[in-house]
N, C-alpha and C. Protein backbone atom coordinates (compact mmCIF):
# COMPACT_ATOMS: atom_id res chain seq x y z
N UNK A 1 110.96 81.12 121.67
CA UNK A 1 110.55 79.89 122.35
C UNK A 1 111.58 78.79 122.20
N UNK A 2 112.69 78.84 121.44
CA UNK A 2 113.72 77.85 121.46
C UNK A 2 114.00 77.06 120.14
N UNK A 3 113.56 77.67 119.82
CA UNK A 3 112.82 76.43 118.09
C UNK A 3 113.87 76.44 117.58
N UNK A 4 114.51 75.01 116.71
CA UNK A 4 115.71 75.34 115.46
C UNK A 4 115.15 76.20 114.79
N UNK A 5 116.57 77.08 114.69
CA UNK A 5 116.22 77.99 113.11
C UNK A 5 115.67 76.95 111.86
N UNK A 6 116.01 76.54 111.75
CA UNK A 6 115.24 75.30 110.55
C UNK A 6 113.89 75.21 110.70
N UNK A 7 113.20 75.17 111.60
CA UNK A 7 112.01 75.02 111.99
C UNK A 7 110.85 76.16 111.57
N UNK A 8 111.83 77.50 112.75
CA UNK A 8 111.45 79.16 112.19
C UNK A 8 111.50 78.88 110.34
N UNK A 9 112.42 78.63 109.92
CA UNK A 9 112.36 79.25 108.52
C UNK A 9 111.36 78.31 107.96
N UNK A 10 111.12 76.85 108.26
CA UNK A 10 110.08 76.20 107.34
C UNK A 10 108.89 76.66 107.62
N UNK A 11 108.45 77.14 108.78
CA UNK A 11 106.48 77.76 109.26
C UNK A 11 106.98 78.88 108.35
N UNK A 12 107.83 79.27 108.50
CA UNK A 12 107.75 81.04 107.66
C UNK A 12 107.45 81.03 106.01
N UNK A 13 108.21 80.15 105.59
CA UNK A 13 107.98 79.62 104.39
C UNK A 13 106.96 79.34 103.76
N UNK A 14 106.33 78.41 104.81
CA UNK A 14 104.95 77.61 104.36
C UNK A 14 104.08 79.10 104.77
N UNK A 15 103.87 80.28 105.15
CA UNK A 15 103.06 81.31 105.49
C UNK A 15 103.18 82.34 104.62
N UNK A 16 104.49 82.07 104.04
CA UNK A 16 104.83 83.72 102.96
C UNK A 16 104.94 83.66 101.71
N UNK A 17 105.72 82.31 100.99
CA UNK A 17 105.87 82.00 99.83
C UNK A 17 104.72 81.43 99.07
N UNK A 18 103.49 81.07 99.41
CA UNK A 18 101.53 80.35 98.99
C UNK A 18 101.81 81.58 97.93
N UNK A 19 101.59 81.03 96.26
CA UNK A 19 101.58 81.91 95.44
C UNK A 19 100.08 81.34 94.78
N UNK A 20 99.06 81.97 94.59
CA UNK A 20 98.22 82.27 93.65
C UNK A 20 97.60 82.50 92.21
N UNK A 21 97.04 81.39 91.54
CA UNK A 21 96.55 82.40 90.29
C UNK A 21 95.43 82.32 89.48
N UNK A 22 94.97 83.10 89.43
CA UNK A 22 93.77 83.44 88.23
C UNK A 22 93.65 82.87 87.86
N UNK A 23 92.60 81.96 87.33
CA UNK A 23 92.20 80.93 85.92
C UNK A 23 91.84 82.01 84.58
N UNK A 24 91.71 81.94 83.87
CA UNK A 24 91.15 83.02 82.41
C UNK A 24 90.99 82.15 81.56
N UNK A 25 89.98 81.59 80.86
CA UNK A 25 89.96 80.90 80.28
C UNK A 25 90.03 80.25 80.34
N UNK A 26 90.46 79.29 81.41
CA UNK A 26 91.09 77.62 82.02
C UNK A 26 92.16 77.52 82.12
N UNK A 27 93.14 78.34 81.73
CA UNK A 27 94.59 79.23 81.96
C UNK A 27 95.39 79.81 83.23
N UNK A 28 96.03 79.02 83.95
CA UNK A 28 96.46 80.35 84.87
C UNK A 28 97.32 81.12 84.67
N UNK A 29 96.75 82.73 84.68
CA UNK A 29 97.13 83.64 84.61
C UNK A 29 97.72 84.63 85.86
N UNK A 30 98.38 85.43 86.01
CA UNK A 30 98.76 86.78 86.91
C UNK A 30 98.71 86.01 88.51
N UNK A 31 100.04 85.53 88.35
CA UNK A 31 100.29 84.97 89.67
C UNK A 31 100.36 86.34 91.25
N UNK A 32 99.84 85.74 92.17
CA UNK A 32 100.01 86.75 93.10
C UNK A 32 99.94 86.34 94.36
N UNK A 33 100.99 87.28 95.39
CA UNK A 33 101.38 86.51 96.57
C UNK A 33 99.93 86.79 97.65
N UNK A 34 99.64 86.16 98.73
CA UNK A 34 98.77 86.72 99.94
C UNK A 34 99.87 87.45 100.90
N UNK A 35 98.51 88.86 100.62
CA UNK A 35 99.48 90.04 101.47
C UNK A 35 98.93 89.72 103.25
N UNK A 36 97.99 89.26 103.40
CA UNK A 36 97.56 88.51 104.88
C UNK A 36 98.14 87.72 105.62
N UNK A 37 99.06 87.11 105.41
CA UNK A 37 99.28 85.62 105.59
C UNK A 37 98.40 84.45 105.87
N UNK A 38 98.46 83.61 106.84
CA UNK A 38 96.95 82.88 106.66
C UNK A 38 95.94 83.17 106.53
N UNK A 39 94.43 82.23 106.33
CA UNK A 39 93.44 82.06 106.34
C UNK A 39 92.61 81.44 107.09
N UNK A 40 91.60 81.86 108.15
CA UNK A 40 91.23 81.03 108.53
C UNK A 40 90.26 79.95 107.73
N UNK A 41 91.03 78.93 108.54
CA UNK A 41 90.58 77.50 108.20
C UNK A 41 91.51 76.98 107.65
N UNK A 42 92.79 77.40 106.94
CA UNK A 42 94.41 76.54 107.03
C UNK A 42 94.83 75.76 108.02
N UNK A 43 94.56 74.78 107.92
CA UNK A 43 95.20 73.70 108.32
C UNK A 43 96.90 74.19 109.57
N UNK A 44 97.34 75.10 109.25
CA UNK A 44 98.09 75.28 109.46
C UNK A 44 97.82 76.68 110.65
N UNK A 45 96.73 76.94 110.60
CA UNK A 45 96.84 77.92 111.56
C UNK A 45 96.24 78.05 112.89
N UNK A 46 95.71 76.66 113.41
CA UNK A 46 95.12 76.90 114.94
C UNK A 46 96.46 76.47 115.65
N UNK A 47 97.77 76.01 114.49
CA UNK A 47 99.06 75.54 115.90
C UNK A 47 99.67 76.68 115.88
N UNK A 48 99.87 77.63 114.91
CA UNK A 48 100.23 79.40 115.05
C UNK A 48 99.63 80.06 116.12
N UNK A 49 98.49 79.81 116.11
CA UNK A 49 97.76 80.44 117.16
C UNK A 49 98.26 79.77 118.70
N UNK A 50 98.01 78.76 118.52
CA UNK A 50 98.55 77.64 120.00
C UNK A 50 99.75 78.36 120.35
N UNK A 51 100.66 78.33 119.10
CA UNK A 51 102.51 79.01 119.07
C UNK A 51 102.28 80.51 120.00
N UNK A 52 101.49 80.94 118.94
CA UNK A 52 101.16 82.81 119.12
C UNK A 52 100.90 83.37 120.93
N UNK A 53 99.84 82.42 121.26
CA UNK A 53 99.22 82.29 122.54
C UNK A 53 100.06 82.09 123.36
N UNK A 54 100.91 81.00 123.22
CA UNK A 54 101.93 80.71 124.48
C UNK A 54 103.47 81.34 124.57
N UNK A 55 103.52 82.33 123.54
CA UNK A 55 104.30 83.86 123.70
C UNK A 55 103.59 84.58 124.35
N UNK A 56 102.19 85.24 123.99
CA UNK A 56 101.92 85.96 124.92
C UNK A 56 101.37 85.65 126.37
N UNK A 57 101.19 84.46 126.58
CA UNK A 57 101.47 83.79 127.98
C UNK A 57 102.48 84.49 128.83
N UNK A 58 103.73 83.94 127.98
CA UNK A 58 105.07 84.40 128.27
C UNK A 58 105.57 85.48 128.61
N UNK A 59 104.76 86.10 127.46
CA UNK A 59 105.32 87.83 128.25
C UNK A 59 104.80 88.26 128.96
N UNK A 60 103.40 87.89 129.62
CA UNK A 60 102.57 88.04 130.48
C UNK A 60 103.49 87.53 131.97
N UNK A 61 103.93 86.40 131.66
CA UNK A 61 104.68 85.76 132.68
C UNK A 61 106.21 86.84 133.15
N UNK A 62 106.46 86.69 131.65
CA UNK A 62 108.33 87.78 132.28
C UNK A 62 108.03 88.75 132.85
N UNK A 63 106.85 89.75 132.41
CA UNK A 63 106.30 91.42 133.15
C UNK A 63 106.19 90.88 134.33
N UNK A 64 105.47 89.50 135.00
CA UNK A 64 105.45 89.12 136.19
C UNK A 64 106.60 89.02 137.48
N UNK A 65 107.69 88.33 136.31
CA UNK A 65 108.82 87.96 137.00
C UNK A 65 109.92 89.09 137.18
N UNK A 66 109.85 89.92 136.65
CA UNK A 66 110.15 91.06 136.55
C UNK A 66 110.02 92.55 137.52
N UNK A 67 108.14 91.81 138.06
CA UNK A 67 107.76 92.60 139.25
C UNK A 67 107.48 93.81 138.98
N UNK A 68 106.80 93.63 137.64
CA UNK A 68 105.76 95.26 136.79
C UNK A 68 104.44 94.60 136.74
N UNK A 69 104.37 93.91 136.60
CA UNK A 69 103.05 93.15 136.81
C UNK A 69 102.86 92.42 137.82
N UNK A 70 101.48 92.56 138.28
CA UNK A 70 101.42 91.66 139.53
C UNK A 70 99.64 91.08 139.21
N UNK A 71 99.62 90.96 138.25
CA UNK A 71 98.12 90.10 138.24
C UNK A 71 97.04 91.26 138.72
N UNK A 72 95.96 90.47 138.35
CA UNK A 72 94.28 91.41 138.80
C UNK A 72 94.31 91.59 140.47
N UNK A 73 94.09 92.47 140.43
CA UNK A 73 94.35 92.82 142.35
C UNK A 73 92.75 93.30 142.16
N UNK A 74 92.16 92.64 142.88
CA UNK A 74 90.65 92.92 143.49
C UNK A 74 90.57 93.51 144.65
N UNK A 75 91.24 94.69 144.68
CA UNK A 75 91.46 96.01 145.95
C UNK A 75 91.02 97.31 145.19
N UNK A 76 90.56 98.14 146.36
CA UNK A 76 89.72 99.06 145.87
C UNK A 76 91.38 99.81 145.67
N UNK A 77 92.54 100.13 145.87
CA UNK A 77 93.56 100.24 145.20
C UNK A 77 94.61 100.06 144.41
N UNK A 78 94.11 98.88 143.64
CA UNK A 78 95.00 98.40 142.16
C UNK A 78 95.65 99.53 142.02
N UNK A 79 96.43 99.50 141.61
CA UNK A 79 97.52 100.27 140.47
C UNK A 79 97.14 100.81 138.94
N UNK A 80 96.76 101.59 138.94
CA UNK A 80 96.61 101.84 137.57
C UNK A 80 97.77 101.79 136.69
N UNK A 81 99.20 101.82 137.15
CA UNK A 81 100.10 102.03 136.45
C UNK A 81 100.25 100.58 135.78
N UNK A 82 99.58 99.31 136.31
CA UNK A 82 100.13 98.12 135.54
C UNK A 82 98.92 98.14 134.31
N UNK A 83 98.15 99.28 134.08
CA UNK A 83 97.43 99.56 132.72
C UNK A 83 98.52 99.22 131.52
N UNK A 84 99.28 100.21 132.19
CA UNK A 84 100.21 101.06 131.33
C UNK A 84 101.41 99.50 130.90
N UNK A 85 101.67 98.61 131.36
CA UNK A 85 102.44 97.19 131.46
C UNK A 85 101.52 96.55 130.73
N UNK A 86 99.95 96.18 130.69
CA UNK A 86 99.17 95.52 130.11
C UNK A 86 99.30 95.90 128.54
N UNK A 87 98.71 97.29 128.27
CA UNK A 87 99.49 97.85 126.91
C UNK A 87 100.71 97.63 126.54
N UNK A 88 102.15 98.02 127.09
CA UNK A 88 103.46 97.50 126.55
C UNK A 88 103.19 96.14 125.95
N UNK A 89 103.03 95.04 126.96
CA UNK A 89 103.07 93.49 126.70
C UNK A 89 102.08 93.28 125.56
N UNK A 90 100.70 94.28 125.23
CA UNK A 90 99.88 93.61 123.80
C UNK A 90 100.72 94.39 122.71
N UNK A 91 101.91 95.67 123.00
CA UNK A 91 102.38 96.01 121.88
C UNK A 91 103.34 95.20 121.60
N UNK A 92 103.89 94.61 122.30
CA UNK A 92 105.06 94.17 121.76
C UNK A 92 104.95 92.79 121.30
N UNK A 93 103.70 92.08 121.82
CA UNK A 93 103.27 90.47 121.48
C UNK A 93 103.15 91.23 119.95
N UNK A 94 102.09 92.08 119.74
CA UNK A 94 101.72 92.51 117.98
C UNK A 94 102.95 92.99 116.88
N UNK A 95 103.86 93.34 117.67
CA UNK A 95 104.95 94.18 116.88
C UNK A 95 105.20 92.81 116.46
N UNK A 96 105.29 91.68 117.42
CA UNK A 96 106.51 90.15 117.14
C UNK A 96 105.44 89.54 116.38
N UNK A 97 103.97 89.15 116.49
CA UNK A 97 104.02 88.51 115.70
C UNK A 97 103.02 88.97 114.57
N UNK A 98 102.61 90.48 113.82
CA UNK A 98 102.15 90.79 113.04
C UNK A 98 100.42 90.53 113.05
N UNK A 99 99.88 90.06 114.89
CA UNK A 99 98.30 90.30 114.37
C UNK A 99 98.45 91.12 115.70
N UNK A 100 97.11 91.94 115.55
CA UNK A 100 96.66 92.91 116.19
C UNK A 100 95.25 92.71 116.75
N UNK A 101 95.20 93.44 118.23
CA UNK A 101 94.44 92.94 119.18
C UNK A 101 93.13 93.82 118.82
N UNK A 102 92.10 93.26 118.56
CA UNK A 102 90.51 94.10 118.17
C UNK A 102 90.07 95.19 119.75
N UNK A 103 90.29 96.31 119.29
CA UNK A 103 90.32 96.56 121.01
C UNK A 103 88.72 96.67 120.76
N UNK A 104 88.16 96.93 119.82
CA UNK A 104 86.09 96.88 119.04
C UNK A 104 85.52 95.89 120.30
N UNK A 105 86.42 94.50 120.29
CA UNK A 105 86.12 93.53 120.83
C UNK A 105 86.17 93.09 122.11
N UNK A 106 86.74 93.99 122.94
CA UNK A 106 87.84 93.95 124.10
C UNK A 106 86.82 94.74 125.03
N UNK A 107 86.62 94.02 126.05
CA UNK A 107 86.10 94.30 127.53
C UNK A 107 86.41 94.57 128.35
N UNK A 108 86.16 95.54 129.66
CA UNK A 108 86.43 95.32 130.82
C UNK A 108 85.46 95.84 131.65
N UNK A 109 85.35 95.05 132.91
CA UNK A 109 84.21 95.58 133.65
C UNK A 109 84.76 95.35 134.94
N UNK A 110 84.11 96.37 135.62
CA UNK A 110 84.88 96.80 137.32
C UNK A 110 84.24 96.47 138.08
N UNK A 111 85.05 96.16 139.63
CA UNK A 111 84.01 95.62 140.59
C UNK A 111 83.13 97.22 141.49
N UNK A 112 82.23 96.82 142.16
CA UNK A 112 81.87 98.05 142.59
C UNK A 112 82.16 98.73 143.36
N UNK A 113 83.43 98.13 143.70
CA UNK A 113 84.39 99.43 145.03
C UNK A 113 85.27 100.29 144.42
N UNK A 114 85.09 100.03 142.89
CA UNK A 114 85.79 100.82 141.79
C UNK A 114 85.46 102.04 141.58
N UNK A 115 86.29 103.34 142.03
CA UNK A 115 85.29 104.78 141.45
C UNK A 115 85.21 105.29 140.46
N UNK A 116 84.27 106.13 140.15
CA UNK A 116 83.95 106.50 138.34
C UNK A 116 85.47 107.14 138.39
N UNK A 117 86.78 108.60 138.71
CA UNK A 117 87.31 108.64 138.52
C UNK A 117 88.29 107.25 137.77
N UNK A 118 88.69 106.62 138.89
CA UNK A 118 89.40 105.63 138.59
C UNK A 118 89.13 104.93 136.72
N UNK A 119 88.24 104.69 137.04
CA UNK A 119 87.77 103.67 136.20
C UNK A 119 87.37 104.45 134.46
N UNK A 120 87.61 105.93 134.67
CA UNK A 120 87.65 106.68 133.74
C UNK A 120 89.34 106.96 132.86
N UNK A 121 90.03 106.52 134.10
CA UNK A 121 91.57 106.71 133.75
C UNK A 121 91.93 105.42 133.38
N UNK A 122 91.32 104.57 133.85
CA UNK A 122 91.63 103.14 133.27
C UNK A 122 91.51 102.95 131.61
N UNK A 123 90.37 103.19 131.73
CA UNK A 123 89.48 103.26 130.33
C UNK A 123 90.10 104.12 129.60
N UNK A 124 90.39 104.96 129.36
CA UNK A 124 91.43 105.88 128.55
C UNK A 124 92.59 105.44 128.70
N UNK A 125 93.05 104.61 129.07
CA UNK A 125 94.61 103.80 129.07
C UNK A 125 94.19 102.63 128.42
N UNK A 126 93.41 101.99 128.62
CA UNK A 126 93.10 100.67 127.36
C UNK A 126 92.55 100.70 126.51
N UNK A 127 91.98 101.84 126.19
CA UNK A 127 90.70 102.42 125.21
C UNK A 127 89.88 100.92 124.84
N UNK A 128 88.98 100.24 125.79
CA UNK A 128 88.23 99.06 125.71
C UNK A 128 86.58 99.89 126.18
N UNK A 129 85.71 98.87 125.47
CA UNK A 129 84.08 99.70 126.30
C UNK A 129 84.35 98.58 127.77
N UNK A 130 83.15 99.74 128.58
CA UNK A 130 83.23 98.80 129.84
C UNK A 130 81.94 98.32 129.71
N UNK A 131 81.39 97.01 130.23
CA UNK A 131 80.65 96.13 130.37
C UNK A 131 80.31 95.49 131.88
N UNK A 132 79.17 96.01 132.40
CA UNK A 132 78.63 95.01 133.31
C UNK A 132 79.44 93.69 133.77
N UNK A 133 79.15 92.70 132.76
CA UNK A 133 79.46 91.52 132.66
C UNK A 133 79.90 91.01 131.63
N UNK A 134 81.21 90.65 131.10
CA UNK A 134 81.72 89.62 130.30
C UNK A 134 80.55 88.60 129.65
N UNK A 135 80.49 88.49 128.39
CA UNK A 135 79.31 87.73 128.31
C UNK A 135 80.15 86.66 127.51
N UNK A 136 81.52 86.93 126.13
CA UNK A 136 81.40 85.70 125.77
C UNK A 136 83.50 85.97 125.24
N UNK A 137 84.33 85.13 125.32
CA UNK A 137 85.70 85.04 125.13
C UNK A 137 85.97 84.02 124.08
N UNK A 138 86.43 84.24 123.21
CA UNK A 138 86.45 83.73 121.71
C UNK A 138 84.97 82.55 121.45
N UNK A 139 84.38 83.31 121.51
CA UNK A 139 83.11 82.58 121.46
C UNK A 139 82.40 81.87 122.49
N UNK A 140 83.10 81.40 123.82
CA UNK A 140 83.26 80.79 124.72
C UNK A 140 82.39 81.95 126.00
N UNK A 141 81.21 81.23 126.62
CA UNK A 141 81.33 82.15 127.67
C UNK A 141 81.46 81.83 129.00
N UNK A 142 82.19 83.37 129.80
CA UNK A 142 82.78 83.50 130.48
C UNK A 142 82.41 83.42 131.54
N UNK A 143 81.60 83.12 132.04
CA UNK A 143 80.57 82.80 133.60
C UNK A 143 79.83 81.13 132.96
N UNK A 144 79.93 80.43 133.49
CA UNK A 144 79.32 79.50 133.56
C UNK A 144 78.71 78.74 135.14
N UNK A 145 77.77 79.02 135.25
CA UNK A 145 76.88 78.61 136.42
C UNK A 145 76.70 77.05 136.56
N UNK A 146 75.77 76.48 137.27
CA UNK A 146 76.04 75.42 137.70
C UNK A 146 75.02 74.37 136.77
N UNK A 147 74.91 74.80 135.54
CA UNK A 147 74.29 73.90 134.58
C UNK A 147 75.10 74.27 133.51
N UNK A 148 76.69 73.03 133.36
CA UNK A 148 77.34 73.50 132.39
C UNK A 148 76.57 72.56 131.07
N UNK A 149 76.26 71.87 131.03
CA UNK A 149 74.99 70.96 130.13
C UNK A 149 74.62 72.11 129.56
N UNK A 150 73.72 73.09 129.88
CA UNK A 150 72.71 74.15 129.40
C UNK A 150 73.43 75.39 128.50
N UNK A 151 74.92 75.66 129.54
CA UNK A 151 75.85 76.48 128.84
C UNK A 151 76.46 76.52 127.48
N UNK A 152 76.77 74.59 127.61
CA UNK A 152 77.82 73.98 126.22
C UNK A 152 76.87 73.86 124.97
N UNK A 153 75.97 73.92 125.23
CA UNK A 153 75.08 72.60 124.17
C UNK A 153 74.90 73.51 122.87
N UNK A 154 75.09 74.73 122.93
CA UNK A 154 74.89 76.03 121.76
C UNK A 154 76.48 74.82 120.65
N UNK A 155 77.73 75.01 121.10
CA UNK A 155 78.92 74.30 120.92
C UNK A 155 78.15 72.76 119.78
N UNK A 156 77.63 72.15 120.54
CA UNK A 156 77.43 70.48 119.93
C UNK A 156 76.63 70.80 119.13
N UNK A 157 74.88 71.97 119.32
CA UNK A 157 74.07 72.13 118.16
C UNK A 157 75.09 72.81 117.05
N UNK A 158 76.26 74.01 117.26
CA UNK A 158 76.25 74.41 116.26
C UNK A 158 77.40 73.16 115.09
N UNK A 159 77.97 72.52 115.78
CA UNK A 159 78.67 71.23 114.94
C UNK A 159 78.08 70.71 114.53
N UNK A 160 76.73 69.97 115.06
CA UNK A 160 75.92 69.24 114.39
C UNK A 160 75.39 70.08 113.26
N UNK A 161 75.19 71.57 113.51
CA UNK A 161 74.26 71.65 112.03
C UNK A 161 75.65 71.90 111.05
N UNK A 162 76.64 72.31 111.16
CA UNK A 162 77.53 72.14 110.27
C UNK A 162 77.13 71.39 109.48
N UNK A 163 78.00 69.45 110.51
CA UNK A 163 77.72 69.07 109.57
C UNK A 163 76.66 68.38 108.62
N UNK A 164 75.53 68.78 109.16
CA UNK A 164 73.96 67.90 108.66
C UNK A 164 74.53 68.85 106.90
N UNK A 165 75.03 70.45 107.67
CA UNK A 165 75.05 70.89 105.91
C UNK A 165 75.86 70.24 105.04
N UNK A 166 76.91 69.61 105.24
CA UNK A 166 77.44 68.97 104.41
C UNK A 166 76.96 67.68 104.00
N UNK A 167 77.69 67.00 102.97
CA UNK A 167 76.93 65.85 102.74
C UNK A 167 78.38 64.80 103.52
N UNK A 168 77.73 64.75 104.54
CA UNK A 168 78.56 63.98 105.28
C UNK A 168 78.55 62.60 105.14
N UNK A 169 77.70 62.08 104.95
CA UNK A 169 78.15 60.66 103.74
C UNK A 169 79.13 60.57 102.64
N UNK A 170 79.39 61.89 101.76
CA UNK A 170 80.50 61.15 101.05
C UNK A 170 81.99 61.60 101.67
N UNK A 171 81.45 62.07 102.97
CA UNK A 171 83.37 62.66 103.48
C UNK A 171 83.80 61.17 104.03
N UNK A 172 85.04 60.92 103.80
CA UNK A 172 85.45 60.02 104.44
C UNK A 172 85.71 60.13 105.77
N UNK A 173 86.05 59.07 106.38
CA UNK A 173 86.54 59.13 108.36
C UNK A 173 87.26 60.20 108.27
N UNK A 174 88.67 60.71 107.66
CA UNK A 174 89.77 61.63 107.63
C UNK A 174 88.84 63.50 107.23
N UNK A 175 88.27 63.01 106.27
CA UNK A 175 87.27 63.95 105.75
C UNK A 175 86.64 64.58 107.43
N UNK A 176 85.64 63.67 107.73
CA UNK A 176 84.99 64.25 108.60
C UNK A 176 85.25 64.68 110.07
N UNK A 177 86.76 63.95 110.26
CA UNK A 177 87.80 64.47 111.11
C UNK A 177 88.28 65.75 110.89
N UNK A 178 88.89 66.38 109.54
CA UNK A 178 89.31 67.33 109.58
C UNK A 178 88.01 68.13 109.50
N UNK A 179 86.89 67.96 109.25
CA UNK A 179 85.58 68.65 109.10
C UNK A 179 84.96 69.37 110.82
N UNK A 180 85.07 68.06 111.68
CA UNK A 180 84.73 68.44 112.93
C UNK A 180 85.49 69.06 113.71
N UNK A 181 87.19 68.86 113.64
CA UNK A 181 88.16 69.66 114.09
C UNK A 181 87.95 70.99 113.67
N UNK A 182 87.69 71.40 112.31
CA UNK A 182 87.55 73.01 112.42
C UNK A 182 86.74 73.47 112.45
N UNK A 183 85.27 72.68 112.64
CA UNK A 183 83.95 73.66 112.87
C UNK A 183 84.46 73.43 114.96
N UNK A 184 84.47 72.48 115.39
CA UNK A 184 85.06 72.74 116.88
C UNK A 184 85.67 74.05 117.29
């Protein structure tokens, strides 16, 4: 993405070198590195992700420009071969940046001019379950009808009960800023 090397090496730093240790006694003992790298809820990791995301934007974009990819074609003759481009581009986003795509989690569902052949060769090229309907994308769901009020409001109840659990009286303004930013 263009970044000074200075830049690369300080995120890398701040992600690899976090050393750890045991208390024993009130002692710290047996220091040890995280073999994971982040955690969610580090401070430091929804702009990795922001970073992470707009690479694989990118490569989504170059397969485009490139003219191996050509986007969702809603024709009863798509290409199955840009399966095979959809896979390259999630291997190689995972090879670069060390997380891996839940395929457990991963959907797809066909329109109905789609034939069981087809859609059997698809499916064995993305190894994803197929689904009716998309119901929800990082928590977020994916059809929203014409009462987005009714859709969101799961979002505001579940912040609010956050933070009713905390004792949000003694967090300060900064406190309850960084509090609502990561239950958001």
């Amino acid at each position: 993405m263009g970044f000074p090397q200075r830049m690369t090496d300080l995120i890398l730093s701040c992600v690899s070198t976090a050393t750890f240790y045991v208390l024993l006694n009130g002692r710290p003992r047996h220091p040890f590195s995280s073999s994971r790298g982040l955690h969610q809820g580090d401070p430091l990791s929804p702009y990795l992700f922001i970073l992470w995301a707009e690479v694989f934007s990118g490569l989504h974009l170059k397969a485009q420009e490139d003219h191996i990819l050509h986007g969702v074609r809603l024709a009863v003759q798509a290409p199955e071969e840009e399966v095979d481009v959809v896979n390259h581009v999630l291997t190689v986003y995972q090879q670069a940046s060390g997380q891996l795509v839940n395929l457990d989690k991963s959907e797809i569902s066909y329109s109905r001019n789609v034939s069981e052949d087809r859609k059997h060769v698809i499916q064995d090229r993305l190894q994803v379950k197929v689904v009716e309907i998309q119901s929800k994308c990082l928590g977020l769901p994916t059809y929203v009808g014409r009462s987005k009020t009714q859709v969101f409001n799961f979002v505001q109840e579940r912040v609010w009960k956050k933070l009713k659990g905390w004792k949000e009286k003694s967090l300060s303004m900064e406190g309850r800023e960084v509090l609502i930013k990561s239950v958001a």
